[in-house]
N, C-alpha and C. Protein backbone atom coordinates (compact mmCIF):
# COMPACT_ATOMS: atom_id res chain seq x y z
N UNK A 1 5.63 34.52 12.58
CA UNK A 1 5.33 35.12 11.32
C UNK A 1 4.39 34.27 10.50
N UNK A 2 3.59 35.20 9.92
CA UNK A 2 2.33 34.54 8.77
C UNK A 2 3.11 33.97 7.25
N UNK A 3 2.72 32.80 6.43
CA UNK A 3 3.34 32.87 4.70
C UNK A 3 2.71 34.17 4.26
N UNK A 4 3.03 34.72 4.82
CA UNK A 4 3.84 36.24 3.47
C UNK A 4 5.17 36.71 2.88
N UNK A 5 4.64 37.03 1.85
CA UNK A 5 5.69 37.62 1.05
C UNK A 5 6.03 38.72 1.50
N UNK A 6 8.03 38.64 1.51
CA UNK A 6 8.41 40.01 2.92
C UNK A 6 9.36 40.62 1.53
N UNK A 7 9.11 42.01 1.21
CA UNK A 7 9.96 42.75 0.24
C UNK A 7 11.76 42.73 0.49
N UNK A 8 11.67 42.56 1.81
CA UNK A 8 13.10 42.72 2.35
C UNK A 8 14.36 41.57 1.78
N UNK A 9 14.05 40.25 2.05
CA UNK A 9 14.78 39.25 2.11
C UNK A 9 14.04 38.45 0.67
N UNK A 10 12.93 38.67 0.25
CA UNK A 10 12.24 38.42 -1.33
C UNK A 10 12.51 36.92 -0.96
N UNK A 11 11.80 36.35 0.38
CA UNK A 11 11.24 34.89 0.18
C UNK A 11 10.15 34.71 1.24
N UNK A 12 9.26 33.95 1.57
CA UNK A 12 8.59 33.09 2.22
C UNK A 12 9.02 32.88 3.66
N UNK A 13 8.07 33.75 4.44
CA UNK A 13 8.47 33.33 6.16
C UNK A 13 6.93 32.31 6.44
N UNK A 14 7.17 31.18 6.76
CA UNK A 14 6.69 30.23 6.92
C UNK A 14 6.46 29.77 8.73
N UNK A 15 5.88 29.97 9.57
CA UNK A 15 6.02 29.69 11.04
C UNK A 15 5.61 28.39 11.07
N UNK A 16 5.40 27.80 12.15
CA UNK A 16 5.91 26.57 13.07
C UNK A 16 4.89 25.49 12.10
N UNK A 17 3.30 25.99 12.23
CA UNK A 17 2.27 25.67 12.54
C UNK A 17 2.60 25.22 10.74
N UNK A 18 2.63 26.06 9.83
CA UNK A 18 2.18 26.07 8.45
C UNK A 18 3.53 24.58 8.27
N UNK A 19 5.02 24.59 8.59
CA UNK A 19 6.17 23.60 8.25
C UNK A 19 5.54 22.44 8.76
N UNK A 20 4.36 22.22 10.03
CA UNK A 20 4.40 21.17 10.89
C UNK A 20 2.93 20.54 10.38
N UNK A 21 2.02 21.30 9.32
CA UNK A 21 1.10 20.99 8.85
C UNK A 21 1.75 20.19 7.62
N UNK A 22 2.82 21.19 6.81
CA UNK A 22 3.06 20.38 5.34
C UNK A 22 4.11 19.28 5.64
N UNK A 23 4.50 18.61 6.91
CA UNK A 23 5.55 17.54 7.22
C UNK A 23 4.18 16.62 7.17
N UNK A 24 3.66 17.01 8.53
CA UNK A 24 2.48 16.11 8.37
C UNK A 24 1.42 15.50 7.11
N UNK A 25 0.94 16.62 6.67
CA UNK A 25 0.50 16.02 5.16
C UNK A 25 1.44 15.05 4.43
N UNK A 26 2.34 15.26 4.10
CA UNK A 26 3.12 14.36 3.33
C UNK A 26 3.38 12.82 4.40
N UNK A 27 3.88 13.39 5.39
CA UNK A 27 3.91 11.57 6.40
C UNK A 27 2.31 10.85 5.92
N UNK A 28 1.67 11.94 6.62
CA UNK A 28 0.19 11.02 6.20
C UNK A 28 -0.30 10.66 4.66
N UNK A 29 0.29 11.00 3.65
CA UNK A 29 0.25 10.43 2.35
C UNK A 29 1.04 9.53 2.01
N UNK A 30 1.95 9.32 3.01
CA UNK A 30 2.91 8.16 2.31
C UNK A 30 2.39 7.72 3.57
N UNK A 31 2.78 7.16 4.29
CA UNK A 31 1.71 5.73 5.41
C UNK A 31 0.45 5.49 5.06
N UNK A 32 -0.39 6.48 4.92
CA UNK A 32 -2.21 6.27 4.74
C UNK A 32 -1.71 5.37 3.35
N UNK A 33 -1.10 6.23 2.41
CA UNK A 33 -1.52 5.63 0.97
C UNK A 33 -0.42 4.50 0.76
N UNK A 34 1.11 4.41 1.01
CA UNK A 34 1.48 3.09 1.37
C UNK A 34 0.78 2.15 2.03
N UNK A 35 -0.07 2.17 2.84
CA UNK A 35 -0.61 1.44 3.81
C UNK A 35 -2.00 0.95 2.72
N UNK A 36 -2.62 1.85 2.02
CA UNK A 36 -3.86 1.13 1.45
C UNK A 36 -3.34 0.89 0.11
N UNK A 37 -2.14 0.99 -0.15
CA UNK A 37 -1.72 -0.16 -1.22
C UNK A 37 -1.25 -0.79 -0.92
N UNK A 38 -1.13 -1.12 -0.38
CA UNK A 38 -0.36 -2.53 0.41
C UNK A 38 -1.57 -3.52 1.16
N UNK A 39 -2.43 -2.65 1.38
CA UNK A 39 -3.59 -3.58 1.95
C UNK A 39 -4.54 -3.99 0.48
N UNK A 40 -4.58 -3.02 -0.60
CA UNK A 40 -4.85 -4.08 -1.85
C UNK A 40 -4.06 -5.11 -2.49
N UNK A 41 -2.80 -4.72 -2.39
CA UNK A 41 -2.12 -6.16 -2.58
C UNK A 41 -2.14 -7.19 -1.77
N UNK A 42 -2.52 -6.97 -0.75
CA UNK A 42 -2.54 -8.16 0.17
C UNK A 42 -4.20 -8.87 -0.13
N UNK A 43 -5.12 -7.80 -0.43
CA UNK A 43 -6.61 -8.20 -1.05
C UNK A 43 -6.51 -8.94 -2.16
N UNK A 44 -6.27 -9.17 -3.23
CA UNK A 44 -5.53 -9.32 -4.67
C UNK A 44 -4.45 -9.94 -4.45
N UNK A 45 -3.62 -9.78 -4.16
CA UNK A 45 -2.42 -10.37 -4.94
C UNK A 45 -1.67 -11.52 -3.81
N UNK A 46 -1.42 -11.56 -2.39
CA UNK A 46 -0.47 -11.86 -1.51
C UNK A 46 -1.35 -12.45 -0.42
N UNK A 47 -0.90 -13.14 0.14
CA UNK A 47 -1.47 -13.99 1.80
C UNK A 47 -0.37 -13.26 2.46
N UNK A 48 -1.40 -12.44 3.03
CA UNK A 48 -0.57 -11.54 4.56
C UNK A 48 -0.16 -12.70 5.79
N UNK A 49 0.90 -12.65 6.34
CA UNK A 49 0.74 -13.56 7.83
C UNK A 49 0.20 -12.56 8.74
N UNK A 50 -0.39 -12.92 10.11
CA UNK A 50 -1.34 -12.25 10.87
C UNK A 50 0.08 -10.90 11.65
N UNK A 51 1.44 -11.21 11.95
CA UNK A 51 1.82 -9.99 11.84
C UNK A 51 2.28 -8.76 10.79
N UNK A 52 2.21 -9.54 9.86
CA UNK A 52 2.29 -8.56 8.73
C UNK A 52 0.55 -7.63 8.40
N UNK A 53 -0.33 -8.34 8.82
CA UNK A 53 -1.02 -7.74 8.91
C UNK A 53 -1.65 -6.61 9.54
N UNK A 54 -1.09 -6.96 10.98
CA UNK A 54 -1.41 -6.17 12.41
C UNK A 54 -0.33 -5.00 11.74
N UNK A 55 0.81 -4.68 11.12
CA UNK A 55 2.27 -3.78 11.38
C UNK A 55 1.16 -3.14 9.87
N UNK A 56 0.32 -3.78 8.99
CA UNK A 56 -0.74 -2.54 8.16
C UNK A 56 -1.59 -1.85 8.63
N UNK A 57 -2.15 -2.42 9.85
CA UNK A 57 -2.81 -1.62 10.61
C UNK A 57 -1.83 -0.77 11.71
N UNK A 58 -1.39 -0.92 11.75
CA UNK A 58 -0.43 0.28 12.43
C UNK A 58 0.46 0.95 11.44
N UNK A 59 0.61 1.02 10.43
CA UNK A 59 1.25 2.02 9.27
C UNK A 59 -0.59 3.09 9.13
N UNK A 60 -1.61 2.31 8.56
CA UNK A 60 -2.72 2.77 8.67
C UNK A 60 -3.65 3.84 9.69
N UNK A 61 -2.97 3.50 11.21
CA UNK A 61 -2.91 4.12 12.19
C UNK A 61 -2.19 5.56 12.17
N UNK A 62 -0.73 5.41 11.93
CA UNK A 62 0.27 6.04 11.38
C UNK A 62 -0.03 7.06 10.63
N UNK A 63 -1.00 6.92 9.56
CA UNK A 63 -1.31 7.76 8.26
C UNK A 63 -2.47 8.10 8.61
N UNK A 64 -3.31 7.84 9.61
CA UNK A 64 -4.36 8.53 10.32
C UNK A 64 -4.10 9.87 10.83
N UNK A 65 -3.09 9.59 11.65
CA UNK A 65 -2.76 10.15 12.77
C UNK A 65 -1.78 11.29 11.81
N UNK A 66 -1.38 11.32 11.37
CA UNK A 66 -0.53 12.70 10.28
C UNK A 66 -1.17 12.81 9.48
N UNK A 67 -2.33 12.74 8.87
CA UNK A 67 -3.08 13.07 7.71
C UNK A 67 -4.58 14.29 8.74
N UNK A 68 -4.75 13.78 10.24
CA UNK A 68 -5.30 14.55 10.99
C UNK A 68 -4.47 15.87 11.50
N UNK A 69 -3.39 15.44 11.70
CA UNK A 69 -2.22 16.44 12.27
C UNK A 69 -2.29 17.31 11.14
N UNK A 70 -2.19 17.11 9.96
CA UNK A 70 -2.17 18.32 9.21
C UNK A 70 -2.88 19.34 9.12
N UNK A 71 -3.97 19.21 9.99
CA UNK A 71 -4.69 20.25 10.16
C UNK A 71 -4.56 21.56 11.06
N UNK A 72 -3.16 21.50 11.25
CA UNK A 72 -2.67 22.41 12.35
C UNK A 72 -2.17 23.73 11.97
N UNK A 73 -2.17 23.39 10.39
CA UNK A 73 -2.13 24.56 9.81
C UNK A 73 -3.17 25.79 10.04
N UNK A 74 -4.12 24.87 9.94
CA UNK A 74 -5.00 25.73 10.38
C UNK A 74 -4.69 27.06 11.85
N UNK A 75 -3.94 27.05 12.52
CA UNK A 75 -3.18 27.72 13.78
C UNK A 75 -2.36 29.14 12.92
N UNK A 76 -2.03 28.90 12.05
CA UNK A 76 -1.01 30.23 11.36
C UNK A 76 -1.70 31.01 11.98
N UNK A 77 -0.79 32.15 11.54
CA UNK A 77 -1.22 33.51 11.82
C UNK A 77 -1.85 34.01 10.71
N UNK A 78 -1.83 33.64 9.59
CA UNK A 78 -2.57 34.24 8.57
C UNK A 78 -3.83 33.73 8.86
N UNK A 79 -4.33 32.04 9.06
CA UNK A 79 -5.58 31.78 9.38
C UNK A 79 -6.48 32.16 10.66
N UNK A 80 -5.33 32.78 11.83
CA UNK A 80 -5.99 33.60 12.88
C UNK A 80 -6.23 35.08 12.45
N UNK A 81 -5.44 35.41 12.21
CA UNK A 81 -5.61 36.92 11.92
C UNK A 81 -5.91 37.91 10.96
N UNK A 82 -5.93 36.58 9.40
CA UNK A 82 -5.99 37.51 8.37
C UNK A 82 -4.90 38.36 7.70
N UNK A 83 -4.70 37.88 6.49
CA UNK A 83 -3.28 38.43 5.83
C UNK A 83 -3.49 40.27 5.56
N UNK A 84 -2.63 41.12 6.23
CA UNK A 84 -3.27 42.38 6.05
C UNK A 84 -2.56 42.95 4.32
N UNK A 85 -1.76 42.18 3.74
CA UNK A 85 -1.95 42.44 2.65
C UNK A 85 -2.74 41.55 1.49
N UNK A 86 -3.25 40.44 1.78
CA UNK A 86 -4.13 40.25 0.88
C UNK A 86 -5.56 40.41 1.15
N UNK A 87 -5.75 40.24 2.74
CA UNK A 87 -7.33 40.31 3.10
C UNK A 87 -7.36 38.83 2.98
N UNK A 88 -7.11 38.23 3.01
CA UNK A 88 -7.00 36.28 3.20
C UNK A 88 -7.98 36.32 4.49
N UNK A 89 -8.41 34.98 4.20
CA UNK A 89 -8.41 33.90 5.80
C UNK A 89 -8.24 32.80 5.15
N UNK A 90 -8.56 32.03 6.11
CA UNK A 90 -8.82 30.03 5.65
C UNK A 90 -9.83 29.72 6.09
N UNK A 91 -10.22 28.51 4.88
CA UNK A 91 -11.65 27.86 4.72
C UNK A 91 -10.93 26.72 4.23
N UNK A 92 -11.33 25.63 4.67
CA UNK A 92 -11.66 24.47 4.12
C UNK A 92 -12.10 23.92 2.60
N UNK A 93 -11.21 23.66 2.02
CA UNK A 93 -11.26 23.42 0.45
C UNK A 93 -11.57 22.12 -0.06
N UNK A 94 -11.41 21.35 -1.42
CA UNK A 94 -11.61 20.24 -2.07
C UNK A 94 -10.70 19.14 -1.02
N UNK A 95 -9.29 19.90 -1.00
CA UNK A 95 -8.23 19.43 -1.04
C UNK A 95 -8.46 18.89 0.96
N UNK A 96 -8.82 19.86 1.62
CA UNK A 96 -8.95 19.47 3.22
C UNK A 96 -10.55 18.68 3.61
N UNK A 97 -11.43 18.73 2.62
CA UNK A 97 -12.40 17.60 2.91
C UNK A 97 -11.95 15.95 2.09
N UNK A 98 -11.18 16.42 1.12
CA UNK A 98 -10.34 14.91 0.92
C UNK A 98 -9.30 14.27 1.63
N UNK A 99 -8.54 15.05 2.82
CA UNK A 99 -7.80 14.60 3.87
C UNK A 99 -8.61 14.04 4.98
N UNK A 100 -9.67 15.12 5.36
CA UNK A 100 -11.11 14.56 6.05
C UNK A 100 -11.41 13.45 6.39
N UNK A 101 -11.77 12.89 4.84
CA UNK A 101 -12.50 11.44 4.42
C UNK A 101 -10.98 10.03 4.28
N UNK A 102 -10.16 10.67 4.03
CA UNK A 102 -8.98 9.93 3.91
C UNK A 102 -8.44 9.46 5.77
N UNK A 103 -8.36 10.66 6.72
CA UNK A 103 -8.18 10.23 7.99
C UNK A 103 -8.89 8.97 8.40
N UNK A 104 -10.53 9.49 7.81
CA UNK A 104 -11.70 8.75 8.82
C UNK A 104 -11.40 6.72 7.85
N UNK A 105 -11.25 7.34 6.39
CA UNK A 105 -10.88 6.11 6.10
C UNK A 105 -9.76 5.03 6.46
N UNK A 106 -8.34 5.69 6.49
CA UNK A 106 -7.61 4.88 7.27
C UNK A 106 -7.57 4.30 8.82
N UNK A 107 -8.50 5.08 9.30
CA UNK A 107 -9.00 5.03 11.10
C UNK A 107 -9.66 3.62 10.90
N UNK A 108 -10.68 4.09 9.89
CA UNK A 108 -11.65 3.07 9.87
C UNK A 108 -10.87 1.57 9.22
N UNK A 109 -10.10 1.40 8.56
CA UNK A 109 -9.27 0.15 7.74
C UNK A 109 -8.60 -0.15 8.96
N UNK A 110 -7.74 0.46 9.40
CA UNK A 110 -6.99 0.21 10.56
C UNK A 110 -7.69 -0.69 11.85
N UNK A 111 -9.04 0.02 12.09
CA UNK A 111 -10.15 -0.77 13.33
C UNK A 111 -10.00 -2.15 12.63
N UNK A 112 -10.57 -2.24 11.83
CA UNK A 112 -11.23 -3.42 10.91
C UNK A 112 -10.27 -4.36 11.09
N UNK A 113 -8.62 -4.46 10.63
CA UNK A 113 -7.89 -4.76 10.61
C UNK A 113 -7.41 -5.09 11.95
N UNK A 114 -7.29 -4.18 12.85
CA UNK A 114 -7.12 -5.51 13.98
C UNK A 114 -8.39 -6.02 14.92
N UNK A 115 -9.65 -5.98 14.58
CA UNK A 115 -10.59 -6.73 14.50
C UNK A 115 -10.74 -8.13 13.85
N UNK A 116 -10.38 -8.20 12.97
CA UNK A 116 -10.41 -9.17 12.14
C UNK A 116 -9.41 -9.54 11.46
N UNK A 117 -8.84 -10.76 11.75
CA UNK A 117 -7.52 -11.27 10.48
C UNK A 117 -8.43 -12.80 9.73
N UNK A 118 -8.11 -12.10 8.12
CA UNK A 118 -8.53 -12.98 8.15
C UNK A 118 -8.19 -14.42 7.65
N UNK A 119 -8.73 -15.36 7.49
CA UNK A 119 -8.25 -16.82 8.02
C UNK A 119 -8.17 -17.16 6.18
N UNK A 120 -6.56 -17.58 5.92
CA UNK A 120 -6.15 -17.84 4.52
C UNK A 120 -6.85 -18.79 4.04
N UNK A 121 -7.27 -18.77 2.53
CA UNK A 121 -7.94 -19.77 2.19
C UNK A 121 -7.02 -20.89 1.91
N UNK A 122 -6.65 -22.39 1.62
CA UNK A 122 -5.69 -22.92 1.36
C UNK A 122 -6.58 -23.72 -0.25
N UNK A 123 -5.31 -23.87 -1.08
CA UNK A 123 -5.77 -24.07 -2.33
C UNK A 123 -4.93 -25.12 -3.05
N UNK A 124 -5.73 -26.15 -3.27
CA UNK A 124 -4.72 -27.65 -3.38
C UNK A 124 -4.86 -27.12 -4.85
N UNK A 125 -3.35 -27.35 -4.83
CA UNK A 125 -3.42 -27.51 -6.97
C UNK A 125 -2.91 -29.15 -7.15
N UNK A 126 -3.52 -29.28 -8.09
CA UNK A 126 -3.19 -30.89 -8.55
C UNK A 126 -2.38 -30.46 -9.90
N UNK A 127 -1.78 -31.64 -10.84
CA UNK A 127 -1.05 -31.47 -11.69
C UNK A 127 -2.39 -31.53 -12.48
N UNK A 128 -3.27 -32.21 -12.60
CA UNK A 128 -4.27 -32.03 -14.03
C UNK A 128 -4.97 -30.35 -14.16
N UNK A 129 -4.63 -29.95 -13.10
CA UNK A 129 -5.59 -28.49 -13.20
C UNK A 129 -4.54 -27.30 -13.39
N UNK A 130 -3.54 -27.86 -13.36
CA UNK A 130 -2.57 -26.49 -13.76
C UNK A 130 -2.12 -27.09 -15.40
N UNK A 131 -1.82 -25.41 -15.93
CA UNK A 131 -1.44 -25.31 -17.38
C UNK A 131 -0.07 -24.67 -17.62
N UNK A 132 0.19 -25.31 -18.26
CA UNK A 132 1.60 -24.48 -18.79
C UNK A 132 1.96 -23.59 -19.74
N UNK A 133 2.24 -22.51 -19.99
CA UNK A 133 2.29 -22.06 -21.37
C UNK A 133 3.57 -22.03 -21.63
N UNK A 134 4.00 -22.65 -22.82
CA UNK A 134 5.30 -23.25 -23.39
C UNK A 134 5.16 -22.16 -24.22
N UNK A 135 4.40 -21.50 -25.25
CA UNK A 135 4.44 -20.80 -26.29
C UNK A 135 6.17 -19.42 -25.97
N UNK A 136 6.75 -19.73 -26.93
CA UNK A 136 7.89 -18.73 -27.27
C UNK A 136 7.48 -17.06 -27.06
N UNK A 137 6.37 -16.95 -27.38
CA UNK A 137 6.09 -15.35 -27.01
C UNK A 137 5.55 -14.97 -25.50
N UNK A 138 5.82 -16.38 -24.44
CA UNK A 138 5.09 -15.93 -23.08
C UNK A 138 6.17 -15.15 -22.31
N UNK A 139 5.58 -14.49 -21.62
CA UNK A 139 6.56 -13.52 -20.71
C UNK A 139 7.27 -14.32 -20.33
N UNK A 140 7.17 -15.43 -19.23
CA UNK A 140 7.98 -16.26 -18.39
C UNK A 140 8.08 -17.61 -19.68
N UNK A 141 9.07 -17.98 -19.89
CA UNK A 141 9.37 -19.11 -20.67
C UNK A 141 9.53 -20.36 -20.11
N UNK A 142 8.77 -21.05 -19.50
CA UNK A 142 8.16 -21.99 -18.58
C UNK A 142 9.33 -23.38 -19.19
N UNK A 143 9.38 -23.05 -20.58
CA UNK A 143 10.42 -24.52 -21.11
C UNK A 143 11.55 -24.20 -20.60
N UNK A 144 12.01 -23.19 -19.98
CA UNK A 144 13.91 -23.14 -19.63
C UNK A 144 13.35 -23.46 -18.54
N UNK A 145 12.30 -22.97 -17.79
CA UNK A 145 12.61 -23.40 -15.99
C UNK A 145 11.95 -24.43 -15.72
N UNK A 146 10.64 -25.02 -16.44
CA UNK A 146 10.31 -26.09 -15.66
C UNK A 146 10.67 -27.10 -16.39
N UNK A 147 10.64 -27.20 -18.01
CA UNK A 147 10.32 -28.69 -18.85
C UNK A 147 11.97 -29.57 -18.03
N UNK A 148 12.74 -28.81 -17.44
CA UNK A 148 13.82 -30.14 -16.91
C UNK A 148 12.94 -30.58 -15.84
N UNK A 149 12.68 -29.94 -14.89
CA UNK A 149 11.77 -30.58 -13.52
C UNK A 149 10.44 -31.63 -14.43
N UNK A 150 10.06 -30.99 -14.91
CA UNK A 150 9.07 -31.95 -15.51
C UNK A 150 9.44 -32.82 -16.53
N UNK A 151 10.20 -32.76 -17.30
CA UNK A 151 10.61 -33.79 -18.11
C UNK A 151 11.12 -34.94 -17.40
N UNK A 152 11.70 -34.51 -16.00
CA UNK A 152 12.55 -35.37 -15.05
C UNK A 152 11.52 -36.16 -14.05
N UNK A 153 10.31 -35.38 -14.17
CA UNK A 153 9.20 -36.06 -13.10
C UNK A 153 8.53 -37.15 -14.41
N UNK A 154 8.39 -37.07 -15.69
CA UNK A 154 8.06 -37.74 -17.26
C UNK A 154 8.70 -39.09 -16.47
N UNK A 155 9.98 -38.62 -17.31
CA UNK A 155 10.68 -39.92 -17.47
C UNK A 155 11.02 -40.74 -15.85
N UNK A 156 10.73 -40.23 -14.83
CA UNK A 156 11.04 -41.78 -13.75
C UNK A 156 9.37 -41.78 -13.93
N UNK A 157 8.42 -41.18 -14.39
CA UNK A 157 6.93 -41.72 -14.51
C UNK A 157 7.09 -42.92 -15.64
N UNK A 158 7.54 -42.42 -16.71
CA UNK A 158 7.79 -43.54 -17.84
C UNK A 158 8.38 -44.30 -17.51
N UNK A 159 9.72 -44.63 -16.78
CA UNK A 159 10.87 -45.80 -16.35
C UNK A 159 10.00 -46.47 -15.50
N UNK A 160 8.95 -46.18 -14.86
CA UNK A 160 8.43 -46.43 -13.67
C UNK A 160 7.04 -47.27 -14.45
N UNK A 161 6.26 -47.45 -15.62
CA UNK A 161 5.54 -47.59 -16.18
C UNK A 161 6.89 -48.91 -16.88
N UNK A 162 7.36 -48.58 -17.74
CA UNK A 162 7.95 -49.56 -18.45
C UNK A 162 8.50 -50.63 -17.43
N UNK A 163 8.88 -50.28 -16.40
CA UNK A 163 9.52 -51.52 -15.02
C UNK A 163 8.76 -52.20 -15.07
N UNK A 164 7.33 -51.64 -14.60
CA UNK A 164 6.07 -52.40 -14.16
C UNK A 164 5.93 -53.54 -16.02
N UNK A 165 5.54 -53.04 -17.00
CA UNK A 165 5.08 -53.71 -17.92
C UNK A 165 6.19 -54.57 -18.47
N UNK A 166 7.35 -54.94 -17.50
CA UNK A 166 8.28 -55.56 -18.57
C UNK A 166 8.44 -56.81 -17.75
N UNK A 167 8.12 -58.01 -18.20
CA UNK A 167 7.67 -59.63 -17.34
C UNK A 167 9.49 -60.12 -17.15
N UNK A 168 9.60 -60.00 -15.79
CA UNK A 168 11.33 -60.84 -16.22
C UNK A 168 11.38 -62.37 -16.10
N UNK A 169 10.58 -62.81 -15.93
CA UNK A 169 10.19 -64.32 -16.17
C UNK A 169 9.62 -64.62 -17.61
């Protein structure tokens, strides 16, 4: 059966092709688009390890591969045959050239990705180049969690300064 509206039972007969297109669309929006947010946080925000990286390219893969599948809708019987009460067919809309470009894009992130991992930058922080913000209105209140660690790294710096400058002879 075609999505038409049947007077008899007053709901939606839906066949194989149209349920197995809208499963698919949705898998492929949550993997494709989990998958390329997660690959901007890892751009921005996070150091991927090289299997956490490879398991984005295979979620990416994943959301390829059901974001293409959804096109199987295209198989109904309304898109073969024409709805004989509305005079319908199917054409390709906004909405199926943005799945289109979305397949070829996750195909394409996915290649890239296990082509290339790439090699973490490593980033020495010294104590003179980091800042603290103590101020009372900062989100994170840096004086409850660090000023003991640092007050505690202070003072054996100071005990450690006064040892040295104090002559016991």
């Amino acid at each position: 059966g075609s999505p038409l509206h049947t007077n008899d039972d007053n709901e939606w007969n839906f066949d194989f092709a149209w349920r197995f297109g809208q499963t698919c669309s949705f898998l492929g929006t949550v993997f494709g688009g989990g998958g390329a947010f997660f690959l901007w946080a890892g751009a921005f925000c996070i150091t991927l390890p090289r299997n956490t990286w490879r398991l984005l390219g295979v979620e990416l893969i994943v959301g390829a591969i059901f974001q293409t599948f959804s096109f199987i809708w295209l198989a109904t019987d309304i898109c073969q045959q024409g709805s004989v009460e509305a005079g319908a067919g199917c054409h390709l809309s906004f909405g199926s050239t943005v799945s289109i470009f979305s397949s070829v894009s996750y195909a394409t992130a996915a290649a890239t990705i296990f082509l290339k991992y790439p090699e973490p930058k490593i980033i020495k922080l010294t104590r003179e180049n980091m800042q603290y913000d103590t101020g009372r209105n900062a989100l994170l209140d840096t004086d409850s969690v660090c000023s003991r660690d640092i007050g505690s790294v202070r003072s054996i710096h100071s005990n450690s300064r006064s040892s040295r400058s104090i002559n016991p002879t």
